[in-house]
Protein backbone atom coordinates (compact mmCIF):
# COMPACT_ATOMS: atom_id res chain seq x y z
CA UNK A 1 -66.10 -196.90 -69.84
CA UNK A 2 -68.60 -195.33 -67.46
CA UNK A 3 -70.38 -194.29 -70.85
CA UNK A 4 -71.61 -197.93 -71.68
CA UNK A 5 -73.37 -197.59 -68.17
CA UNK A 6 -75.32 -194.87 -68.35
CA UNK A 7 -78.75 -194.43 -70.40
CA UNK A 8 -79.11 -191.08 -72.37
CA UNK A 9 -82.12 -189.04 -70.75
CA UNK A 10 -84.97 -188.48 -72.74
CA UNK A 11 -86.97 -186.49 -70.83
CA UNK A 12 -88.00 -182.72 -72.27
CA UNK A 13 -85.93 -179.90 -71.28
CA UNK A 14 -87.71 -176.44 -70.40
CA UNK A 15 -87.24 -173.60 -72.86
CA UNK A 16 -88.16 -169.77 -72.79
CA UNK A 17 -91.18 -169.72 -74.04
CA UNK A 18 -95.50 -170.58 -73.51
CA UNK A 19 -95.97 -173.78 -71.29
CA UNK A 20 -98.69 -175.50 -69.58
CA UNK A 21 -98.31 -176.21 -66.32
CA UNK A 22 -100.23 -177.91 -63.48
CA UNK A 23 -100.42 -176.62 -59.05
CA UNK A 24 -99.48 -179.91 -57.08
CA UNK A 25 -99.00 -178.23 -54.18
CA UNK A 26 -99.49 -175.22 -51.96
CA UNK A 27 -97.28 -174.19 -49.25
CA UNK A 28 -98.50 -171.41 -46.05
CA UNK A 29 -94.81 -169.55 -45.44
CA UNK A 30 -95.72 -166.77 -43.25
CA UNK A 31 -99.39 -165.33 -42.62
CA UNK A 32 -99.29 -163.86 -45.75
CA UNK A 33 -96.47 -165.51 -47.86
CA UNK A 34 -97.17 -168.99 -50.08
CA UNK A 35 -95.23 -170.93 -52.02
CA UNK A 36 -97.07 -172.70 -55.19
CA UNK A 37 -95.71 -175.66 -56.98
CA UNK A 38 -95.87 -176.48 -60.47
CA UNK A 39 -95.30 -179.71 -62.97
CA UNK A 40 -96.15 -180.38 -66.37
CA UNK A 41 -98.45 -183.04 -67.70
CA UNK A 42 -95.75 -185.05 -69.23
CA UNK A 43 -92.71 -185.26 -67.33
CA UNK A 44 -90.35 -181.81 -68.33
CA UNK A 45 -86.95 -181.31 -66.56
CA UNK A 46 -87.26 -177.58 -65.63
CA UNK A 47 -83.89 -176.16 -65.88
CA UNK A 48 -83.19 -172.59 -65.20
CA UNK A 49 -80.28 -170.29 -63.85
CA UNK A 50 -81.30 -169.32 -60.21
CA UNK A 51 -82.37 -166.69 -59.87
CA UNK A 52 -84.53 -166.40 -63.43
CA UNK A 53 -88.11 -165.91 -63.66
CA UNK A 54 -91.44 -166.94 -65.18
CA UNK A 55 -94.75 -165.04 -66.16
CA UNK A 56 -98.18 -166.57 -64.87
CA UNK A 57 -100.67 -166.13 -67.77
CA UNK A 58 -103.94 -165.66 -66.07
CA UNK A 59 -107.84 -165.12 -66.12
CA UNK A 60 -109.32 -162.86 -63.35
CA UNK A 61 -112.46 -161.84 -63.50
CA UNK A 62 -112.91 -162.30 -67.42
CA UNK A 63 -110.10 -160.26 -68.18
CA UNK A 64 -106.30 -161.36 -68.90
CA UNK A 65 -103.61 -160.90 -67.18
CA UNK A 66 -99.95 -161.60 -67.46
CA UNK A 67 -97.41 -161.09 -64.24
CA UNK A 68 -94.03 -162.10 -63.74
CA UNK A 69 -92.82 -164.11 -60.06
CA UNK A 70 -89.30 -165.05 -59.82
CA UNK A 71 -88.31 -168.91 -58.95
CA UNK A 72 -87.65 -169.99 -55.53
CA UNK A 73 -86.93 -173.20 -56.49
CA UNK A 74 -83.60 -174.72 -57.39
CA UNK A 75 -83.15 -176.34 -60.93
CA UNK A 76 -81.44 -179.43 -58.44
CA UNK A 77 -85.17 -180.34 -57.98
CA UNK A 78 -85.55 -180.33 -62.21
CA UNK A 79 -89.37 -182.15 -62.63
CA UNK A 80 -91.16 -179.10 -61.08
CA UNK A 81 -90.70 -175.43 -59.76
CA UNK A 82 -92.45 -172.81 -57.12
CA UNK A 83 -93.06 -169.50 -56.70
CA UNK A 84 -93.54 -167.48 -53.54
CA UNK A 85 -96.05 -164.93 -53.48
CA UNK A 86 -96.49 -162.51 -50.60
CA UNK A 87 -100.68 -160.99 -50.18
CA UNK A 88 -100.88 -157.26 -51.13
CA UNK A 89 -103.19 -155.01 -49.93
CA UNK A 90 -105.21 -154.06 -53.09
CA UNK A 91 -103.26 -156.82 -54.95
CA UNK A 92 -105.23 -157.96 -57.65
CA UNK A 93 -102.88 -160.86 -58.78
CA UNK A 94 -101.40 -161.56 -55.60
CA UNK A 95 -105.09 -161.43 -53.70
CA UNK A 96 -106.16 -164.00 -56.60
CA UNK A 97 -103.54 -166.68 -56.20
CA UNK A 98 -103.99 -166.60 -52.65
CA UNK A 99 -107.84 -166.57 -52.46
CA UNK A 100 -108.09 -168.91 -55.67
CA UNK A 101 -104.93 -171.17 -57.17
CA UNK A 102 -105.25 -174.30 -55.00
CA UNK A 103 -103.42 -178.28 -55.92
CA UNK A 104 -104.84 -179.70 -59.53
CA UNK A 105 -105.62 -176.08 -61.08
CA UNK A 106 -103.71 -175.43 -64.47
CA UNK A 107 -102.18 -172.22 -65.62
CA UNK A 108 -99.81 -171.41 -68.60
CA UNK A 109 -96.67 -169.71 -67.84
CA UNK A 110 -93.78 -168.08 -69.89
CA UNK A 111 -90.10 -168.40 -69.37
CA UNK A 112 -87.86 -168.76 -67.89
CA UNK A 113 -85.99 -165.52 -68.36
CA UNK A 114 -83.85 -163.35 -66.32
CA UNK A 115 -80.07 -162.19 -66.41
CA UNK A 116 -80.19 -161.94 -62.71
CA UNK A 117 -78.89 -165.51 -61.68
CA UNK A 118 -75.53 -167.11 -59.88
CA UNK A 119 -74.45 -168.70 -62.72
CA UNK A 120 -73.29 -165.94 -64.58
CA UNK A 121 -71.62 -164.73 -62.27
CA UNK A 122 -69.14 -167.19 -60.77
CA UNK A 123 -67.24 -166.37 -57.80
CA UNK A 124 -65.81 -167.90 -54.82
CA UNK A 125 -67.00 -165.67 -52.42
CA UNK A 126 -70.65 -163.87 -52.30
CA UNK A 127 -72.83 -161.79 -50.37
CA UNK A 128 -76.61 -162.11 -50.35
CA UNK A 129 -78.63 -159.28 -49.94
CA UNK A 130 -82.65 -159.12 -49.69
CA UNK A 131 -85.84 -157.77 -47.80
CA UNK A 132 -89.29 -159.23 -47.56
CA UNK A 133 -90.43 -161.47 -50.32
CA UNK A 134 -87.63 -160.52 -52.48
CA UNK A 135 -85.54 -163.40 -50.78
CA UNK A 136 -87.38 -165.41 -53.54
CA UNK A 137 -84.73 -165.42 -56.01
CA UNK A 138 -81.79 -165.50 -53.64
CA UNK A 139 -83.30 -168.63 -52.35
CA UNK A 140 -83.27 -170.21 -55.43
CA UNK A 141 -79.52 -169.48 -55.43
CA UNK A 142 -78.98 -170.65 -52.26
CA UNK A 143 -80.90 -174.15 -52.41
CA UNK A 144 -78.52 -174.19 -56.00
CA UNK A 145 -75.47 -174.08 -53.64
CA UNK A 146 -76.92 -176.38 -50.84
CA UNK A 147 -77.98 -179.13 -52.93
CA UNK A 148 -74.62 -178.97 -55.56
CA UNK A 149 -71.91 -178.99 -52.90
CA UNK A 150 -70.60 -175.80 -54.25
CA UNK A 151 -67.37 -174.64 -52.76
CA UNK A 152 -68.31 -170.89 -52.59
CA UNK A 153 -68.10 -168.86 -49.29
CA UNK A 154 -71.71 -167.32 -48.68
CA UNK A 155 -72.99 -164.59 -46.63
CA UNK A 156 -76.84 -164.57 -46.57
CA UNK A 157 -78.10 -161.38 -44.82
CA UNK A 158 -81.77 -161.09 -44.88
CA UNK A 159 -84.26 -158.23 -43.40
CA UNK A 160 -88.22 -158.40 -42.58
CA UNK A 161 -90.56 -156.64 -40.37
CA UNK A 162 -90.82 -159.08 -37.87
CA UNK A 163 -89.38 -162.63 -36.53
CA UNK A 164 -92.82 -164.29 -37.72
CA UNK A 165 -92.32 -162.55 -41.31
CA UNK A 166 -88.98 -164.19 -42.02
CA UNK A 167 -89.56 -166.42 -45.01
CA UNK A 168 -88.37 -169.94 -45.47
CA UNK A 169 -86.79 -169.13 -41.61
CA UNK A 170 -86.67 -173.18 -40.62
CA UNK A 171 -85.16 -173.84 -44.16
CA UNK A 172 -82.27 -171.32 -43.94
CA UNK A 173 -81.49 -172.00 -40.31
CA UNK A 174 -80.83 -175.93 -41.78
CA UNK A 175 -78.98 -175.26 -44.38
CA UNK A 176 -76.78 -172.57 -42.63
CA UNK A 177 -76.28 -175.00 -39.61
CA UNK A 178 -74.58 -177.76 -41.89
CA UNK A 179 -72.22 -175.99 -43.87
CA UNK A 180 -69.43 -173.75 -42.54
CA UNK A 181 -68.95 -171.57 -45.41
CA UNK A 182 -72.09 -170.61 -45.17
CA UNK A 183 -73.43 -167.75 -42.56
CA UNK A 184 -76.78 -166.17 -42.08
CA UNK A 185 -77.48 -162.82 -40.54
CA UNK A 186 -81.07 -161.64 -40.13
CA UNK A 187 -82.46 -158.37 -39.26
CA UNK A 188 -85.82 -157.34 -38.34
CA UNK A 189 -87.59 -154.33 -38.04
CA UNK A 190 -89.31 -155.09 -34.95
CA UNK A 191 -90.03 -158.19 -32.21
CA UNK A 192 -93.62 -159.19 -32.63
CA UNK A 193 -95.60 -157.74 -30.31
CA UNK A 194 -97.30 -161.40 -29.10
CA UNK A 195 -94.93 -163.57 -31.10
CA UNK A 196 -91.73 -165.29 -30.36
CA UNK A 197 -88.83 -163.25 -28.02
CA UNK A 198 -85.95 -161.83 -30.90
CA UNK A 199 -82.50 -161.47 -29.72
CA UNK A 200 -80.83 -160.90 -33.38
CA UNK A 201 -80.46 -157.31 -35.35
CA UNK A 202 -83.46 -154.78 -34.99
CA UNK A 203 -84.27 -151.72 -37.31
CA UNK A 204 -83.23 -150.56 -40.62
CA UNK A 205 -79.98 -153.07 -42.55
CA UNK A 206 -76.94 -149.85 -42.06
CA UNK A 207 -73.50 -149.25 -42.61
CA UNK A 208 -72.85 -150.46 -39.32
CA UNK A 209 -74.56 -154.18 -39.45
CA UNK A 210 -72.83 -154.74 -42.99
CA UNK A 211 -69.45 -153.97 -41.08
CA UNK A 212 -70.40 -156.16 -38.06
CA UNK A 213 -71.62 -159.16 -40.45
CA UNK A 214 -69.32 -158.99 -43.49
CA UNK A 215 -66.49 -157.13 -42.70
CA UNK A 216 -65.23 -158.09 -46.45
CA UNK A 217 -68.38 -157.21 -47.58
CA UNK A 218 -65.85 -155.33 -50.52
CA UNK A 219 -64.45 -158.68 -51.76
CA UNK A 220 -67.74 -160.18 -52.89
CA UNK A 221 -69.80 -160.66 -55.43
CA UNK A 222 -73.86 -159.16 -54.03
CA UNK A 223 -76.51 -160.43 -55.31
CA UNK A 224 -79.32 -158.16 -54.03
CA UNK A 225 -83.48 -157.81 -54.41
CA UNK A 226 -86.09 -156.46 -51.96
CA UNK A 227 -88.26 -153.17 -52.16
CA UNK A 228 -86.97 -150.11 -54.00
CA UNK A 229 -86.34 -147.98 -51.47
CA UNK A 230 -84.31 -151.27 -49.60
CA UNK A 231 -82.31 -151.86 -52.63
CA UNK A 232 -81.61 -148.04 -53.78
CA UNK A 233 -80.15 -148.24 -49.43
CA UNK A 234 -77.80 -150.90 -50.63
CA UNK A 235 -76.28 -149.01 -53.44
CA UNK A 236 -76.08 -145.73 -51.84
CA UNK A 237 -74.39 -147.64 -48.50
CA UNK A 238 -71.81 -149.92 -51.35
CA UNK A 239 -70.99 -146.41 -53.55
CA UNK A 240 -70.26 -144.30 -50.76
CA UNK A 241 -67.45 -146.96 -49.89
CA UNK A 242 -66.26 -147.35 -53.23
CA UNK A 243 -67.23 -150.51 -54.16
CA UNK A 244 -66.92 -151.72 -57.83
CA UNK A 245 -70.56 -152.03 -58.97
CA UNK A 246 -69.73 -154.22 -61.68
CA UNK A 247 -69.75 -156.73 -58.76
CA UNK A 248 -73.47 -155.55 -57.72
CA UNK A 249 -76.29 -157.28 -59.26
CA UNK A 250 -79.88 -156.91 -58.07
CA UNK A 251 -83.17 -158.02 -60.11
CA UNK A 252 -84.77 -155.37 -61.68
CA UNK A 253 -87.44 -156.78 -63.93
CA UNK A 254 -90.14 -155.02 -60.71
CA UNK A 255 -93.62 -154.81 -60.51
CA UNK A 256 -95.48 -155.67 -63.29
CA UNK A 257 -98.14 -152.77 -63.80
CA UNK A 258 -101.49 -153.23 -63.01
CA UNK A 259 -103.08 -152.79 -66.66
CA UNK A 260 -101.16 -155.34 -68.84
CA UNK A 261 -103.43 -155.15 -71.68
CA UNK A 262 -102.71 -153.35 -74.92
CA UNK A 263 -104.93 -150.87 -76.08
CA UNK A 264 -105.93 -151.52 -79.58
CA UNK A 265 -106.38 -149.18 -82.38
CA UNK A 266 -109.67 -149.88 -83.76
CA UNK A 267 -108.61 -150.87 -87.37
CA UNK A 268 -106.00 -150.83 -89.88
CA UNK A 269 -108.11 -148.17 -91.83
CA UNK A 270 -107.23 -145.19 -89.05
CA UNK A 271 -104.02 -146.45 -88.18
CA UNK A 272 -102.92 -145.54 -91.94
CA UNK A 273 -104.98 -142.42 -91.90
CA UNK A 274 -102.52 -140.89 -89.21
CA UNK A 275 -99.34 -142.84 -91.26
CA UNK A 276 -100.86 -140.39 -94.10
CA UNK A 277 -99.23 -137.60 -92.05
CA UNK A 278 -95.90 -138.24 -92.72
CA UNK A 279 -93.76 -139.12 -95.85
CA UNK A 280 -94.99 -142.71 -97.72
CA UNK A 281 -91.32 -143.27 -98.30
CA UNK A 282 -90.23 -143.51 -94.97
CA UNK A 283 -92.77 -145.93 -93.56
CA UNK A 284 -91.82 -149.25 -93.37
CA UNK A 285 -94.46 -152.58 -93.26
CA UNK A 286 -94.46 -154.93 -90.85
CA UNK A 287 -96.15 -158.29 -92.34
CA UNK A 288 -97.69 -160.70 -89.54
CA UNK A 289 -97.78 -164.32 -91.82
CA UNK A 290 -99.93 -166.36 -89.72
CA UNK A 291 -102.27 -163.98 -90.03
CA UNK A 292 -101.75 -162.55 -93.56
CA UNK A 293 -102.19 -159.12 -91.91
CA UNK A 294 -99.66 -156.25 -92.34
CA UNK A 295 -99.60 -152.53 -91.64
CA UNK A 296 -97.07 -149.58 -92.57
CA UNK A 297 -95.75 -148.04 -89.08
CA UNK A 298 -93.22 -144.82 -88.61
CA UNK A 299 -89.61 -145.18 -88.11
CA UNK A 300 -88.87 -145.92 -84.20
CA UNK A 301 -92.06 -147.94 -84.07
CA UNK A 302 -92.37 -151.00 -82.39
CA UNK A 303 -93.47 -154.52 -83.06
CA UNK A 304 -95.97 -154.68 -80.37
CA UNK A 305 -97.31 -151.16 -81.88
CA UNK A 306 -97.99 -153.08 -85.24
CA UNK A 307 -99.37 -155.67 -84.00
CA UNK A 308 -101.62 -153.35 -81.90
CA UNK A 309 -102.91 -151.51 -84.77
CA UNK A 310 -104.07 -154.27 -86.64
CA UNK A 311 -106.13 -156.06 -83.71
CA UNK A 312 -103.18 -158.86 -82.99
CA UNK A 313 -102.61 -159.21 -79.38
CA UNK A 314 -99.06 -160.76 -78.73
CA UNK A 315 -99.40 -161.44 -74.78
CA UNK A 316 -96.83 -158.84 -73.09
CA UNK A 317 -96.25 -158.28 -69.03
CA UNK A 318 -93.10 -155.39 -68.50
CA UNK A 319 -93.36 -154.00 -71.46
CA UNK A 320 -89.65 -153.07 -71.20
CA UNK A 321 -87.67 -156.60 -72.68
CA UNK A 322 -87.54 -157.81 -68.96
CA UNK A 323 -90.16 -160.55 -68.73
CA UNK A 324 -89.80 -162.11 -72.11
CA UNK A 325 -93.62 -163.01 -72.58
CA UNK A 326 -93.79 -160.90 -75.82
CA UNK A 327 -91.12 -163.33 -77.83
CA UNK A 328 -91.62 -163.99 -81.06
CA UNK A 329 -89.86 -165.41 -84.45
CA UNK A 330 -88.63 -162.93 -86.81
CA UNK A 331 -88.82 -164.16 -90.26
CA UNK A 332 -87.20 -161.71 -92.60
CA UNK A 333 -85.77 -158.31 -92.20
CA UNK A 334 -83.83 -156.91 -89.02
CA UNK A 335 -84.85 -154.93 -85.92
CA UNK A 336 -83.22 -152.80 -83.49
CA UNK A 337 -83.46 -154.22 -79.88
CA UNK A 338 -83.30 -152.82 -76.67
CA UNK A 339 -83.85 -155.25 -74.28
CA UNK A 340 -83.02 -155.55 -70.46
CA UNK A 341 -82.51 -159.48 -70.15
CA UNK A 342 -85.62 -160.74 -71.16
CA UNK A 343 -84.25 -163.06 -74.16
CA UNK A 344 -81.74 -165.05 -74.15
CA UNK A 345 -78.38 -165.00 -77.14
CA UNK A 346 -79.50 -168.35 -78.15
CA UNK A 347 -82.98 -167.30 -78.61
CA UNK A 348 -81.56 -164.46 -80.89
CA UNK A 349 -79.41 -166.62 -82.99
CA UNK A 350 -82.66 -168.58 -83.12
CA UNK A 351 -84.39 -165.51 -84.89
CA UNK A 352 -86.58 -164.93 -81.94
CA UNK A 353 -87.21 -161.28 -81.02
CA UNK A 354 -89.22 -159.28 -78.04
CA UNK A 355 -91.92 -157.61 -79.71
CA UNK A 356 -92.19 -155.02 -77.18
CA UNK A 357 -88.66 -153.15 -77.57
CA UNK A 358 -87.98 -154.27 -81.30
CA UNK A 359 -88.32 -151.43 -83.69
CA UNK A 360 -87.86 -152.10 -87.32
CA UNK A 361 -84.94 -150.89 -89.30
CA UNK A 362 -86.82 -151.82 -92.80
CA UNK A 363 -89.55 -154.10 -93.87
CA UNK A 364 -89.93 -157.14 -91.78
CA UNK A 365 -91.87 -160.03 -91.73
CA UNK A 366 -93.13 -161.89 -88.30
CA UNK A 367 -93.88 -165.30 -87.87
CA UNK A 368 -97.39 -164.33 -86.05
């Protein structure tokens, strides 16, 4: 039996939640586009769903702060993973990774989380939409496909401003020249003005480019992410021809706002002076046991909210159940939540919960 050949790994497995990780490498895309590369320590397999992303927990300028980067990586390559970050003007995060992160620095992350990913949904034929650095996660996808052999029929259409601006360019141009199935159409705003002569698609992805490179474009499966404005373009061109947007997926988890921190009530003592306003019998207590600490919040009133008011900071990023970085263990008692992907049904059979959109339906106990 083949069985009796093989040895059973051993390795750790990566799983949603606080890790330590390590740069090894930095990688200049474009002018203003890298690509940083992480392992662990101790060798960890980092499996993930392309497409999925992590949370960088970080230190700038005294002050914490947590924001979310999708993988660009391919779980094929399991003993480390990258992120691509493009420079914003007035960035603080991206300006700080750029200026600062360099090979040998360490970081924690959280994740990986995400129900934007290839792997849930299978199909045999697929169209890949993005613009700017939002190819990230459609890259991840597409390495997924390259390196597994996958027999799925891909349409890769990418736009950026100019022919320099086109991210992971030499990559896709390899893989797209060695298998058939695959095709790649790119479109750019504009040649650059000293840069390299551009004979492909110019100005804004239309109606008319989808028809001329995907003429099934209403058979497939679209995986889409770029700017707002690029993706709400997309929908508006795939509604007004009927398509079934049950076959549309885009990743939506977006920009992490600027002031992650949670502003915390001062003490317990005037966060049950305004309870006192309402009816005793209809607050409910939320107990925090690694602490000892508890507090009695209103009906509708969130995890994160309790935690707030007595002093606790549970790390958060979105602030909407996308990222995930605000997971915790629920001990006793049930909550109510309304999430948008950032936990996964395994975590929730595990008892786990997202702090920030979990709201109470009795007395509860955390394990915080």
């Amino acid at each position: 039996m083949l069985s009796e050949f093989l040895n059973p790994v051993t390795t750790q497995t990566w799983t949603n939640g606080r890790h330590q990780v390590r740069c090894v490498k930095v990688i200049q895309e474009t002018s203003d586009t890298r690509t940083f590369c992480f392992m662990a320590e101790q060798p960890v397999m980092f499996f993930f769903k392309p497409g999925q992303f992590v949370t960088l927990e970080l230190e700038i300028a005294g002050e914490q702060i947590m924001r979310s980067y999708t993988i660009s990586s391919s779980p094929s390559v399991p003993y480390s993973f990258s992120i691509t970050v493009k420079r914003i003007p007035g960035g603080k995060v991206s300006n700080w990774l750029h200026d600062n992160l360099k090979a040998g620095d360490k970081l924690a992350v959280h994740g990986p989380v995400g129900q934007f990913n290839c792997m849930d949904f299978p199909s045999d034929k697929v169209l890949m939409l993005s613009g700017g650095v939002g190819i990230t996660p459609l890259m991840s996808m597409m390495r997924w496909y390259f390196d597994t052999n996958a027999a799925v029929d891909v349409e890769f259409v990418h736009s950026a401003r100019t022919p320099s601006d086109i991210i992971y360019h030499r990559e896709l141009a390899h893989i797209f020249s060695r298998i058939p199935e695959f095709k790649l159409h790119i479109v750019t705003e504009r040649s650059d003005e000293l840069g390299e002569a551009w004979s492909g698609f110019r100005g804004y992805f239309n109606q008319s480019m989808m028809e001329l490179m995907v003429p099934d474009f209403m058979e497939r499966e679209i995986f889409c992410c770029g700017p707002t404005p690029y993706m709400n373009a997309v929908k508006a061109l795939l509604r007004n021809n009927g398509f079934d947007m049950s076959h549309y997926h885009e990743e939506s988890f977006g920009a992490t706002p600027l002031d992650v921190q949670e502003d915390v009530i001062e003490n317990v003592e005037q966060a049950e002076a305004e309870a006192e306003e309402f009816d005793s019998a209809d607050l409910l207590s939320v107990e925090f046991s690694s602490t000892g600490k508890s507090v009695r919040i209103q009906p509708g009133e969130t995890v994160h909210a309790a935690a707030a008011k007595l002093g606790l900071h549970i790390p958060k990023a979105c602030g909407m159940g996308i990222c995930g970085t605000c997971r915790v263990s629920l001990s006793s008692g049930d909550v109510d939540m309304d999430h948008n992907g950032g936990i996964t049904e395994e975590d929730v059979a595990d008892g786990y919960i997202l702090s920030c959109c979990s709201k109470p339906r009795g007395n509860v106990v955390v394990d915080y």
